[in-house]
C-alpha atoms as a PDB file:
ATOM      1  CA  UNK A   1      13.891  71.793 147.528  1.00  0.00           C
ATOM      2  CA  UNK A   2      16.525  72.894 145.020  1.00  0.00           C
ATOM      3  CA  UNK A   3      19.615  70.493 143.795  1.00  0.00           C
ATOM      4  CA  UNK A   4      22.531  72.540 142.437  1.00  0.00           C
ATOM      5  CA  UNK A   5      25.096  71.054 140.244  1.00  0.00           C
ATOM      6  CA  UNK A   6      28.268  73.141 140.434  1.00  0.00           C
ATOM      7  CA  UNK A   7      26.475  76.291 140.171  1.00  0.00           C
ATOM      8  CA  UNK A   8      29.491  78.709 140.603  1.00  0.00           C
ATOM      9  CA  UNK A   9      31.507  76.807 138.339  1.00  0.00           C
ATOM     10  CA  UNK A  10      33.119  79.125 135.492  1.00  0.00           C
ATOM     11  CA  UNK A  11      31.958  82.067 136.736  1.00  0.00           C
ATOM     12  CA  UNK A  12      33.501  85.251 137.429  1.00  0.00           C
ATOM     13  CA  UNK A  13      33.738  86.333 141.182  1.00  0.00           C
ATOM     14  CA  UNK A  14      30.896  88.662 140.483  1.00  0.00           C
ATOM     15  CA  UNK A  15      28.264  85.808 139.122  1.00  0.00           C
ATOM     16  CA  UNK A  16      29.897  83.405 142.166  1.00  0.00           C
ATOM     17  CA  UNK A  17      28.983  85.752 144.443  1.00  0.00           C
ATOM     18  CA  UNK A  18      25.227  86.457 142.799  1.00  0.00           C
ATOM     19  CA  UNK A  19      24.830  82.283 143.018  1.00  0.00           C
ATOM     20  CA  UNK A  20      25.907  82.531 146.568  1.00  0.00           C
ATOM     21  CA  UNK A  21      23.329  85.295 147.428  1.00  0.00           C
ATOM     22  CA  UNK A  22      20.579  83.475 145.956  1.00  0.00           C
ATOM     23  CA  UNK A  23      21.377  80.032 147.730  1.00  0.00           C
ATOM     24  CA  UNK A  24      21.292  82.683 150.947  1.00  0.00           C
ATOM     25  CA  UNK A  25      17.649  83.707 149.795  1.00  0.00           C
ATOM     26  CA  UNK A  26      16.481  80.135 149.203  1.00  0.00           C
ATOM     27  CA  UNK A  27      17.249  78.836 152.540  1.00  0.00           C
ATOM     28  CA  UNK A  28      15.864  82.275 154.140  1.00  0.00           C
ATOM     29  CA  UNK A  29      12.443  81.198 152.751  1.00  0.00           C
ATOM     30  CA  UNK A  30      12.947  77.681 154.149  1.00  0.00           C
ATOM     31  CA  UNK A  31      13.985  75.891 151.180  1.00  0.00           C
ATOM     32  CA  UNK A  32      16.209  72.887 151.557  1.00  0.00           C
ATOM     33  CA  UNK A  33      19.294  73.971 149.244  1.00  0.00           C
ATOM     34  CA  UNK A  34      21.521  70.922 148.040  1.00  0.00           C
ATOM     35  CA  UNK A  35      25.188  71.900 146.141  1.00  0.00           C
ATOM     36  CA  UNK A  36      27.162  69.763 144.761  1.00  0.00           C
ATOM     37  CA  UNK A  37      30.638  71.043 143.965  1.00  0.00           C
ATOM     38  CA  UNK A  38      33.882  70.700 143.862  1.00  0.00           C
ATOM     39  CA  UNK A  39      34.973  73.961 144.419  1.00  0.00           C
ATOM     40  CA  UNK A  40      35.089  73.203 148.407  1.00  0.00           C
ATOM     41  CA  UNK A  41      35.849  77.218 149.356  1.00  0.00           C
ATOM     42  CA  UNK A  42      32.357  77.786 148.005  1.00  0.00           C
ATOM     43  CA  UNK A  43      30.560  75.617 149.393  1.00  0.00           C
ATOM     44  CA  UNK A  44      32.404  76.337 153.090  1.00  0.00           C
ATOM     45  CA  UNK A  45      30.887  80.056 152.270  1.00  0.00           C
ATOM     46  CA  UNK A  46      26.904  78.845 152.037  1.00  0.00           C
ATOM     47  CA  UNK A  47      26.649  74.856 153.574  1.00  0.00           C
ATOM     48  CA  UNK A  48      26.026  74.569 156.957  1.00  0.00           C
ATOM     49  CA  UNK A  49      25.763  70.974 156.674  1.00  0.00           C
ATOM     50  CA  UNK A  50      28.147  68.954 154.123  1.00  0.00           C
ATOM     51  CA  UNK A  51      28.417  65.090 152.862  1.00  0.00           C
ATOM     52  CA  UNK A  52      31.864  64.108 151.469  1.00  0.00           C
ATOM     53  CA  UNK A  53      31.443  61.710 148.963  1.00  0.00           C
ATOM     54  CA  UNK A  54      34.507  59.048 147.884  1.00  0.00           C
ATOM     55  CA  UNK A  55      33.831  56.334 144.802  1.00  0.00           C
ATOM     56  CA  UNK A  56      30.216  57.261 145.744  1.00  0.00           C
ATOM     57  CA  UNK A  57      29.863  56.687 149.043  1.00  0.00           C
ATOM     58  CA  UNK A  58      29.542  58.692 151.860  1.00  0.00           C
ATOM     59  CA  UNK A  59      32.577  58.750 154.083  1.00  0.00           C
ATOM     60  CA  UNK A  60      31.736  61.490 155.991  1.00  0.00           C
ATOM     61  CA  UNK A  61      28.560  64.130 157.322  1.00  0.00           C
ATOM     62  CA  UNK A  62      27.597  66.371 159.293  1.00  0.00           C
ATOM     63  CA  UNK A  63      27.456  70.188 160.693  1.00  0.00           C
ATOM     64  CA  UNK A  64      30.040  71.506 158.858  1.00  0.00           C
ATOM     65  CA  UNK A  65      31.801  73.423 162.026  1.00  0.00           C
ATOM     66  CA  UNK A  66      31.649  70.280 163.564  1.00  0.00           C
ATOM     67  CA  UNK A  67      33.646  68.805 160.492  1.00  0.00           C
ATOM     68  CA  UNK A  68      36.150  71.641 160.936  1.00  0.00           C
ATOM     69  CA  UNK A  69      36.640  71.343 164.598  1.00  0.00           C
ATOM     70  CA  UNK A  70      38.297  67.564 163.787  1.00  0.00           C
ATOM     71  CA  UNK A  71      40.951  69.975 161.625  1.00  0.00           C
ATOM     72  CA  UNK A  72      43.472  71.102 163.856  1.00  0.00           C
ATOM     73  CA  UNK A  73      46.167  73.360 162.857  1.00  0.00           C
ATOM     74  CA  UNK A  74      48.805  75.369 164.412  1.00  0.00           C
ATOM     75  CA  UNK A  75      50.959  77.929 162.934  1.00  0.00           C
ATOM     76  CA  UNK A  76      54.538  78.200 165.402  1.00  0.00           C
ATOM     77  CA  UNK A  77      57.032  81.051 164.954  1.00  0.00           C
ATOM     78  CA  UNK A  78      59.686  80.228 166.774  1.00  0.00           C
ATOM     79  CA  UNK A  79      63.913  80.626 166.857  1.00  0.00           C
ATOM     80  CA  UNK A  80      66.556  77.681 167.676  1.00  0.00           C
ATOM     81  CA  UNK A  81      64.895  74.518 166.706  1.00  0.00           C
ATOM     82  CA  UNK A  82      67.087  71.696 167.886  1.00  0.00           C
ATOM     83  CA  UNK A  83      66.841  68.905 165.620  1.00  0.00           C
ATOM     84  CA  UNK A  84      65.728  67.378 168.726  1.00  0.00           C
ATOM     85  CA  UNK A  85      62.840  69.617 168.765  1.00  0.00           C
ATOM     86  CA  UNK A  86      62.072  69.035 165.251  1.00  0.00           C
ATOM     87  CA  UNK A  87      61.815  65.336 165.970  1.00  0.00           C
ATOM     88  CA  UNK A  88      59.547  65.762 168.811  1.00  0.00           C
ATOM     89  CA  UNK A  89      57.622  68.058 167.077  1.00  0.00           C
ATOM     90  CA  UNK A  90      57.256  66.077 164.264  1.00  0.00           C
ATOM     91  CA  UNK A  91      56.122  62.933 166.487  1.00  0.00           C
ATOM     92  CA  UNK A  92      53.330  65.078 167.995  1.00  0.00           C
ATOM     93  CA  UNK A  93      51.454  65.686 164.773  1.00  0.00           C
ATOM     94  CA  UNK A  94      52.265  65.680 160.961  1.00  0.00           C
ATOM     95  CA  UNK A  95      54.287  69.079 159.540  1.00  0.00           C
ATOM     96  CA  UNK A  96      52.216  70.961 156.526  1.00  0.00           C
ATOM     97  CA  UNK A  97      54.549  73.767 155.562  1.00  0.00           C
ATOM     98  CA  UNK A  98      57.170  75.890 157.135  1.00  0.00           C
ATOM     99  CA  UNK A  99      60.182  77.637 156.649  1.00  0.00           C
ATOM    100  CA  UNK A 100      62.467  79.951 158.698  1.00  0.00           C
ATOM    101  CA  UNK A 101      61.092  78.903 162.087  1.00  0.00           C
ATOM    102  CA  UNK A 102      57.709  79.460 160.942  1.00  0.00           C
ATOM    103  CA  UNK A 103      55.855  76.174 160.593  1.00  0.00           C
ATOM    104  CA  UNK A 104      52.198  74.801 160.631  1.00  0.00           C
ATOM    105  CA  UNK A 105      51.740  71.710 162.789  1.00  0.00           C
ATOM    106  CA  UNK A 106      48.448  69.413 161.783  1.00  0.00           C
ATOM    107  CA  UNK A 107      47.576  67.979 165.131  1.00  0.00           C
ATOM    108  CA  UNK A 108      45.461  64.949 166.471  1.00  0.00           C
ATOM    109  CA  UNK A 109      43.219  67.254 168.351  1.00  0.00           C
ATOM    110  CA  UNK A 110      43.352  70.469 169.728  1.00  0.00           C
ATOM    111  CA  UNK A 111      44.111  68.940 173.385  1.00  0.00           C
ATOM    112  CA  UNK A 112      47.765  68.645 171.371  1.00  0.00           C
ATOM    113  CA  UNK A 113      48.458  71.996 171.612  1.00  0.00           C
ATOM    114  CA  UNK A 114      50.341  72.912 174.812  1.00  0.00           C
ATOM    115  CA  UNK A 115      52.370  69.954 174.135  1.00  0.00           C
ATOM    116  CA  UNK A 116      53.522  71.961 171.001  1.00  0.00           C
ATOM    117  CA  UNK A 117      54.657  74.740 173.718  1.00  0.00           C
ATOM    118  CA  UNK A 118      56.058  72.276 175.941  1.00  0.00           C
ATOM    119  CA  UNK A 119      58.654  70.542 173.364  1.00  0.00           C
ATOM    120  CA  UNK A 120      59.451  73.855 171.850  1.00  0.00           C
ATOM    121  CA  UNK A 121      60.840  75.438 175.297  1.00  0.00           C
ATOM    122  CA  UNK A 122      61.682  72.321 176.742  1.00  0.00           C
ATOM    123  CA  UNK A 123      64.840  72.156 173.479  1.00  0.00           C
ATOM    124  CA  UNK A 124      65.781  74.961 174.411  1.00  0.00           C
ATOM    125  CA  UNK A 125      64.033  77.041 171.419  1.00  0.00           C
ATOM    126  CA  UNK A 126      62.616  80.349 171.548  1.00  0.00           C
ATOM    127  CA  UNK A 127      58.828  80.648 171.122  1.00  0.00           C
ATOM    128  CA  UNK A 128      57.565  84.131 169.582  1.00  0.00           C
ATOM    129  CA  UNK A 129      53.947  82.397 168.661  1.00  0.00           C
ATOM    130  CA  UNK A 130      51.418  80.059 168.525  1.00  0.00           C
ATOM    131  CA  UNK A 131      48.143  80.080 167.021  1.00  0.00           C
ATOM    132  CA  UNK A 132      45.864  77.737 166.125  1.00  0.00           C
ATOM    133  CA  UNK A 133      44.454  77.991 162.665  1.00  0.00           C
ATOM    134  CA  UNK A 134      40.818  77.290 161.281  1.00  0.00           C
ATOM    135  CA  UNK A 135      41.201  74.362 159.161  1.00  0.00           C
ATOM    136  CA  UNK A 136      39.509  74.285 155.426  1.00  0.00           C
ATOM    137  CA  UNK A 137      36.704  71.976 154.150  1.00  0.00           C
ATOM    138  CA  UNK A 138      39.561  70.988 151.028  1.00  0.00           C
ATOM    139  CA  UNK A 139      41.973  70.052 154.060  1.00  0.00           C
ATOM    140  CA  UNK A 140      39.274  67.754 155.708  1.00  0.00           C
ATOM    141  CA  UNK A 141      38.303  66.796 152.473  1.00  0.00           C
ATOM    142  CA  UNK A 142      41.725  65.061 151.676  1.00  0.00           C
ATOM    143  CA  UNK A 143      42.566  63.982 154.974  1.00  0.00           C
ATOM    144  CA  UNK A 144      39.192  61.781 155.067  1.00  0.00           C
ATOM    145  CA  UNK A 145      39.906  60.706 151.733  1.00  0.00           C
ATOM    146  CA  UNK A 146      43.225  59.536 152.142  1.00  0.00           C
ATOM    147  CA  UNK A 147      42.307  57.554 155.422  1.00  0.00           C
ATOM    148  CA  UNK A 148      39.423  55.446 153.417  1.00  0.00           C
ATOM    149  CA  UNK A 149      42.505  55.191 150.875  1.00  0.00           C
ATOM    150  CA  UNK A 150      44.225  53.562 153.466  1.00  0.00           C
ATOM    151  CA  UNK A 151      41.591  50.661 154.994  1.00  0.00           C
END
């Protein structure tokens, strides 16, 4: 076993990606690698299973596409959004960014999605795309944090 304390921290992208390569090596032989960092795009490139840890306790584990799956993003192009449509939109999951009828859409779950469709066309408003986008280990990070924050 091998316990790494923010091993890629201050290095260039070269020496990250050297780190990286030999976490790959160690758990090629069989070797149970454990990382801690904070820099949560690393360890998304090497852990396959992650703990999130909150005021030192564990708040959430598991297989980290598993993690991801609960993470659900959707990135809608569209033209003549009624501020009808923006309400509804808005009531079917939480806006992240957007601009110029191009917005991402942080849903419940991904069973959400067609309703996305559904209230965009239904207001009349042109749809040009939706796509569902791979949510980030730093975006599951906060929203878990945030809901301990709140009990």
């Amino acid at each position: 076993m091998v316990l790494l304390d923010e091993p890629t921290s201050a290095l260039d992208p070269l020496g990250r990606r050297d780190v990286r390569d030999l976490m790959r090596f160690l758990k090629s032989q069989g070797r149970t690698v454990f990382l801690n960092s904070h820099l949560l795009s690393e360890v998304e490139m090497v852990c396959d299973r992650v703990a999130i840890i909150d005021r030192g306790r564990v708040i959430a584990t598991g297989p980290l596409e598993e993690l991801l799956a609960s993470v659900v993003e959707v990135e809608i192009d569209a033209a003549g959004l009624s501020p009808a449509a923006m309400e509804e939109l808005g009531g079917l999951g939480r806006p992240a960014e957007g601009s110029n009828g191009r917005m991402v859409l942080r849903l419940p779950d991904r069973e959400s999605i067609p309703a996305v469709a559904e209230a965009v066309v239904r207001h009349g408003g042109r749809l040009y795309s939706l796509q569902q986008r791979r949510g980030s280990l730093e975006e599951l990070f906060i929203r878990v944090v945030e809901q301990e924050g709140a009990r």
